[in-house]
N, C-alpha and C. Protein backbone atom coordinates (compact mmCIF):
# COMPACT_ATOMS: atom_id res chain seq x y z
N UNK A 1 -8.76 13.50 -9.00
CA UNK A 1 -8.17 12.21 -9.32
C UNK A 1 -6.70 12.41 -9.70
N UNK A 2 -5.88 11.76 -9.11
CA UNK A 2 -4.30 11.73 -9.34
C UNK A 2 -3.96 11.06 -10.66
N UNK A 3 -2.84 11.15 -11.37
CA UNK A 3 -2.60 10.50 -12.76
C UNK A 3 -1.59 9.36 -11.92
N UNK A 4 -2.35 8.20 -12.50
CA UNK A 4 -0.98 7.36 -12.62
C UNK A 4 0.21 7.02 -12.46
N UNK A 5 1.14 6.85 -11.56
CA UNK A 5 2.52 6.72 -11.96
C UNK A 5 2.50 4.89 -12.00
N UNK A 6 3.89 4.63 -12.58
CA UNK A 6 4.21 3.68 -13.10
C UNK A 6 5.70 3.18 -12.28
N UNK A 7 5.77 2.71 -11.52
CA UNK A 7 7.27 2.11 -10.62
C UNK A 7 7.51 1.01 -11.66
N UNK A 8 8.98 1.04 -12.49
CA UNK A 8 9.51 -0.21 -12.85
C UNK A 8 10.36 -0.39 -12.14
N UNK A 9 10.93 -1.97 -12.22
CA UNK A 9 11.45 -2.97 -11.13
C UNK A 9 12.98 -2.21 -11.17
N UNK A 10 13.64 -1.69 -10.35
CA UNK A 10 14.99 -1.86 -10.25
C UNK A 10 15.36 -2.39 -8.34
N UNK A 11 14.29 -2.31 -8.02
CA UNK A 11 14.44 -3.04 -6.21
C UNK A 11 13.13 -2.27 -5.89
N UNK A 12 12.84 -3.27 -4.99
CA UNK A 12 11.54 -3.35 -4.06
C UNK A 12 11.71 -1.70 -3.27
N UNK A 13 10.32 -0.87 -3.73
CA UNK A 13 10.31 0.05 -3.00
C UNK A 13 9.33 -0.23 -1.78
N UNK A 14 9.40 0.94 -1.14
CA UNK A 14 8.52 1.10 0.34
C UNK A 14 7.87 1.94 0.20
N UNK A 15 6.50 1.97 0.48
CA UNK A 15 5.78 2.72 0.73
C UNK A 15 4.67 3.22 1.81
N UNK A 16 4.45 4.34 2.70
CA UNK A 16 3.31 4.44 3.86
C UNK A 16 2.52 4.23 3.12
N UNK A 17 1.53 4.08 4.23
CA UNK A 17 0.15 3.37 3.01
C UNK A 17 -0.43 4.50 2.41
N UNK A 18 -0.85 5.59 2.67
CA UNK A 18 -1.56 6.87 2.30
C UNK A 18 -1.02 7.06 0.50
N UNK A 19 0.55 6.70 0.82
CA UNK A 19 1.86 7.70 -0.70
C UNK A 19 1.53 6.45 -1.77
N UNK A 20 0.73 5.02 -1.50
CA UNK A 20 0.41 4.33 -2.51
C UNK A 20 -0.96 4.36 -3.25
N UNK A 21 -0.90 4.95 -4.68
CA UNK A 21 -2.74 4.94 -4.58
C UNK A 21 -2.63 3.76 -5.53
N UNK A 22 -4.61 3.58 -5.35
CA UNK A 22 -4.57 2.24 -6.03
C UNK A 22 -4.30 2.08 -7.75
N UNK A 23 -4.26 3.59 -8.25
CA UNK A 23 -4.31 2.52 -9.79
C UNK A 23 -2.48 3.30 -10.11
N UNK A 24 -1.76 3.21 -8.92
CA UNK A 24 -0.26 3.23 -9.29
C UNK A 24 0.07 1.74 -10.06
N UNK A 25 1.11 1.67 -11.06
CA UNK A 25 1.53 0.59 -11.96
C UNK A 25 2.77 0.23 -11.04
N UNK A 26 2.95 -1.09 -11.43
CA UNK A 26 4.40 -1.41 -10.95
C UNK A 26 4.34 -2.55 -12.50
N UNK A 27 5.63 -2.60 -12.74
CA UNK A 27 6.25 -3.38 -14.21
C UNK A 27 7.56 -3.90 -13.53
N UNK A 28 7.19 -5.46 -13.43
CA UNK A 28 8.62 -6.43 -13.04
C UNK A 28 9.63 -6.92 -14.33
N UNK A 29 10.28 -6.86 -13.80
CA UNK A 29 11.60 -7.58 -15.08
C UNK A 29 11.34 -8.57 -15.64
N UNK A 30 9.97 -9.44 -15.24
CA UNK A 30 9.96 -10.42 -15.92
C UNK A 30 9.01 -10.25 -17.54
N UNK A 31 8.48 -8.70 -17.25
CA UNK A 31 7.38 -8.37 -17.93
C UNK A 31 5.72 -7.94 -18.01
N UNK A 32 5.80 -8.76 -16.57
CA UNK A 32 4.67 -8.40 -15.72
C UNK A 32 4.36 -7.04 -15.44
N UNK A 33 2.94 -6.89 -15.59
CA UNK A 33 2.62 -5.06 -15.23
C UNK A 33 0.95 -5.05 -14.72
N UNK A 34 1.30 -4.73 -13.30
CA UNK A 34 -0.38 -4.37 -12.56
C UNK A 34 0.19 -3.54 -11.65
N UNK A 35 -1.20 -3.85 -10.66
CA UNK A 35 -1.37 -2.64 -9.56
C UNK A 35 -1.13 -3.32 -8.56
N UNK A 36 -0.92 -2.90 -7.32
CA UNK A 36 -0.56 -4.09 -5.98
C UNK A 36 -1.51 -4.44 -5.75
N UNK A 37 -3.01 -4.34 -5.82
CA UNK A 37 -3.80 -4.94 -5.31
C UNK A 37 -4.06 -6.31 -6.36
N UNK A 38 -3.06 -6.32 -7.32
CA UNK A 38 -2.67 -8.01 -8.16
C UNK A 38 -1.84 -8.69 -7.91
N UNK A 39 -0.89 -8.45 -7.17
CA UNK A 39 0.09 -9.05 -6.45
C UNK A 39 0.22 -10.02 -5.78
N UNK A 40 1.21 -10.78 -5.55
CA UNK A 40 1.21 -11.71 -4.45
C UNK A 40 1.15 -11.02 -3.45
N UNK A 41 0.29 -10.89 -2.42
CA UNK A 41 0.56 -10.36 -0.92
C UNK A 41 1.12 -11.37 0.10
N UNK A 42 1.73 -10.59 1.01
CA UNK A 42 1.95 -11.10 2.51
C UNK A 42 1.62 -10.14 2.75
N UNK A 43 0.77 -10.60 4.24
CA UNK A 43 0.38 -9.94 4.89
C UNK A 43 0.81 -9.82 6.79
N UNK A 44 1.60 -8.87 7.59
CA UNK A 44 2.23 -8.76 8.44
C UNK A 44 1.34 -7.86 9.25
N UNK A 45 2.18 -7.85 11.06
CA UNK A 45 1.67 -7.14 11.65
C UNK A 45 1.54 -5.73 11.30
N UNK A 46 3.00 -4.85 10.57
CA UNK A 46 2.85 -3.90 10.31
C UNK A 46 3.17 -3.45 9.27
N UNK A 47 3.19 -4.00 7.96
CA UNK A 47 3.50 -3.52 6.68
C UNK A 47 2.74 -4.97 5.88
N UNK A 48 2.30 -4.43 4.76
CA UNK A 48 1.89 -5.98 3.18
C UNK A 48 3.09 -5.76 2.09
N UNK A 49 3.56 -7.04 2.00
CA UNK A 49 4.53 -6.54 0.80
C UNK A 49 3.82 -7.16 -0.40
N UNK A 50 4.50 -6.56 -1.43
CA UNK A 50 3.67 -7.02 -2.85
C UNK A 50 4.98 -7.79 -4.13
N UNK A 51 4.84 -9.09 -4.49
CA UNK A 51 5.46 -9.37 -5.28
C UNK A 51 5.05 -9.94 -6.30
N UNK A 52 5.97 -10.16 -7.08
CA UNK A 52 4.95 -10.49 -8.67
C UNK A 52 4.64 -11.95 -9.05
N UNK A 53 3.17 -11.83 -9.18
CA UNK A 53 2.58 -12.91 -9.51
C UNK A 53 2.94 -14.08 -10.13
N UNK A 54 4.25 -13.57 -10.97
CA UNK A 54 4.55 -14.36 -11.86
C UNK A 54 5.96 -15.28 -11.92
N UNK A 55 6.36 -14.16 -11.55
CA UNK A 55 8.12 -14.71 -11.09
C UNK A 55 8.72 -14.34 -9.50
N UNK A 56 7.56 -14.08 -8.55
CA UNK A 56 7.58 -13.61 -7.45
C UNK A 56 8.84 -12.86 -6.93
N UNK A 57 9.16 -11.61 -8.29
CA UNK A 57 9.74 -10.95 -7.23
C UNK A 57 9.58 -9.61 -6.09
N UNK A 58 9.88 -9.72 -5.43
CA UNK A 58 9.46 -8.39 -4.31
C UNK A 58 9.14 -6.99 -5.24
N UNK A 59 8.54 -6.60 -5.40
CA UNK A 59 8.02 -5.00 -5.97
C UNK A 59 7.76 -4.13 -5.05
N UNK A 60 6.87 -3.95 -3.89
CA UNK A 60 6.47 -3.39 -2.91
C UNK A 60 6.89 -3.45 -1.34
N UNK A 61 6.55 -2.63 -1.25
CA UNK A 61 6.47 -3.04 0.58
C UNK A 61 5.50 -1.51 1.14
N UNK A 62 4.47 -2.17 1.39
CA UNK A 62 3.36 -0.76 2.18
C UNK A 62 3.03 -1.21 3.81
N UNK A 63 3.52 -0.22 4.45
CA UNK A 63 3.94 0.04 5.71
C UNK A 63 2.46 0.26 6.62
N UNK A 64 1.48 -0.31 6.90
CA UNK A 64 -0.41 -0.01 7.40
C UNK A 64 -0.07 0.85 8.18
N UNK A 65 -1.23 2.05 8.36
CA UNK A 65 -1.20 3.09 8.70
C UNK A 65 -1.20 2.99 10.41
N UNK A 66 -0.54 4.11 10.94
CA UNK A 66 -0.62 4.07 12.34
C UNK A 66 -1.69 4.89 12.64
N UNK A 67 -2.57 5.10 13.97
CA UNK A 67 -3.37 5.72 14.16
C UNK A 67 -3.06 7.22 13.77
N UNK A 68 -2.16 7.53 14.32
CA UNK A 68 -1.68 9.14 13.69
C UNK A 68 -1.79 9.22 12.40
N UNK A 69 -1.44 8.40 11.49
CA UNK A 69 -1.32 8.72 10.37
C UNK A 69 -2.81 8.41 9.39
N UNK A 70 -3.48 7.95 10.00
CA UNK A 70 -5.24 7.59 9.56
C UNK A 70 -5.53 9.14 10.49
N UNK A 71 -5.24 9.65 11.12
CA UNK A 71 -6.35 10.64 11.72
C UNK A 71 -5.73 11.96 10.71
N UNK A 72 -4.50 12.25 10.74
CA UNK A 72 -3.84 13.36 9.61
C UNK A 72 -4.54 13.01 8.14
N UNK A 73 -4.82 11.72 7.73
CA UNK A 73 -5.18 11.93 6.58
C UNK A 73 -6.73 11.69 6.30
N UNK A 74 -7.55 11.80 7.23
CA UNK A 74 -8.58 12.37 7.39
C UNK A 74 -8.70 13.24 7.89
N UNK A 75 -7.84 14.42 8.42
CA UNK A 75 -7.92 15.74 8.53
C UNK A 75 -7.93 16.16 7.20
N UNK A 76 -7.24 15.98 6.12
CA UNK A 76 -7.04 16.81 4.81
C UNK A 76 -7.67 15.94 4.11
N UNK A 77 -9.00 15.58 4.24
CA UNK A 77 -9.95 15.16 3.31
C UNK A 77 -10.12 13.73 2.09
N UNK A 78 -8.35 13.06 2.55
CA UNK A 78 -8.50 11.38 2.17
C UNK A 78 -9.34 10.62 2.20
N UNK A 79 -9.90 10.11 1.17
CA UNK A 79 -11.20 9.18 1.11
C UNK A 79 -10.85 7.71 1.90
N UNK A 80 -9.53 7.39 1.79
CA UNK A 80 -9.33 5.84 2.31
C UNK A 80 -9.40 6.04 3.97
N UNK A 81 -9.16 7.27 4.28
CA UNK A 81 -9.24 7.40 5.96
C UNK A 81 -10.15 7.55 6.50
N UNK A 82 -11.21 6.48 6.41
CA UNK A 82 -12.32 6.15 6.70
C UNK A 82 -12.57 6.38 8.18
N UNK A 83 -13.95 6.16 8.74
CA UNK A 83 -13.88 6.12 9.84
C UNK A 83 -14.13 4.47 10.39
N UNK A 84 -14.20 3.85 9.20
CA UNK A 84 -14.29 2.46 9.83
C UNK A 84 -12.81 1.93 9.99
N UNK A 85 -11.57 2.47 9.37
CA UNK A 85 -10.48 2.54 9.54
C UNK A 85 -9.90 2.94 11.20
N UNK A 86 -10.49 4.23 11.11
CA UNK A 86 -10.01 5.34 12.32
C UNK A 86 -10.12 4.28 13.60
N UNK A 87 -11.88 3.13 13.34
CA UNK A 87 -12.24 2.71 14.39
C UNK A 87 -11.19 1.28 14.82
N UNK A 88 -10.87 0.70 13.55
CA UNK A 88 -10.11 -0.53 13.76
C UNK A 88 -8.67 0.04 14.42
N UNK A 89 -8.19 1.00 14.04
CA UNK A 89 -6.76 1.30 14.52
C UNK A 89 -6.99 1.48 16.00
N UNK A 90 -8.26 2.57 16.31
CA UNK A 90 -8.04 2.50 17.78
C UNK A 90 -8.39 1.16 18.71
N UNK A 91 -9.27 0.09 17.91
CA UNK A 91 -9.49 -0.93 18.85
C UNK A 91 -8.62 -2.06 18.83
N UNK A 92 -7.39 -1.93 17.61
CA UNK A 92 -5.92 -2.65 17.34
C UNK A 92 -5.18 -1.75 19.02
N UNK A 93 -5.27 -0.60 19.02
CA UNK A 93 -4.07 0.11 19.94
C UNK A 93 -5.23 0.24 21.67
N UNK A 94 -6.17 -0.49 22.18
CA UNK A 94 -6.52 -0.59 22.92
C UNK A 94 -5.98 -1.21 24.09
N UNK A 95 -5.47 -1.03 25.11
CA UNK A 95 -5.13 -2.63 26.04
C UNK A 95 -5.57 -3.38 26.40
């Protein structure tokens, strides 16, 4: 299990999806403090950004994994690189 980190607000970072885990903190200027999965989401073809619930400002931006990058991180034993993942990416990149 990874410890915690804590992002406070000085501008919206970016993140691949793998480098965000879920109980990372983010703390907005307004005072606000959760995890992105509390966030306001949008949700896009290829990235979710995360802003704050409260005073909606931008905090996040996580970039959804490309097939390469779901199959590397189920090579080195990532729990989120599921194979029900592995399966949606390849039937997203199908023609």
């Amino acid at each position: 299990m990874h410890d915690a980190r804590v992002f406070e607000y000085g501008s919206s970072r970016v993140f691949r999806w793998y480098d965000l885990q879920e109980h990372d903190e983010f703390s907005c200027q307004c005072g606000w403090t959760g995890v992105f999965r509390e966030m306001s989401n949008g949700f896009f073809d290829e990235l979710i950004d995360g802003s704050c619930p409260r005073c909606d400002t931008m905090l996040a931006i996580r970039s959804l994994p490309t097939l390469g990058e779901i199959r590397a991180a189920a090579a080195v034993g990532i729990p989120a690189a599921s194979i029900e993942e592995l399966s949606a990416g390849e039937e997203s990149q199908s023609p």
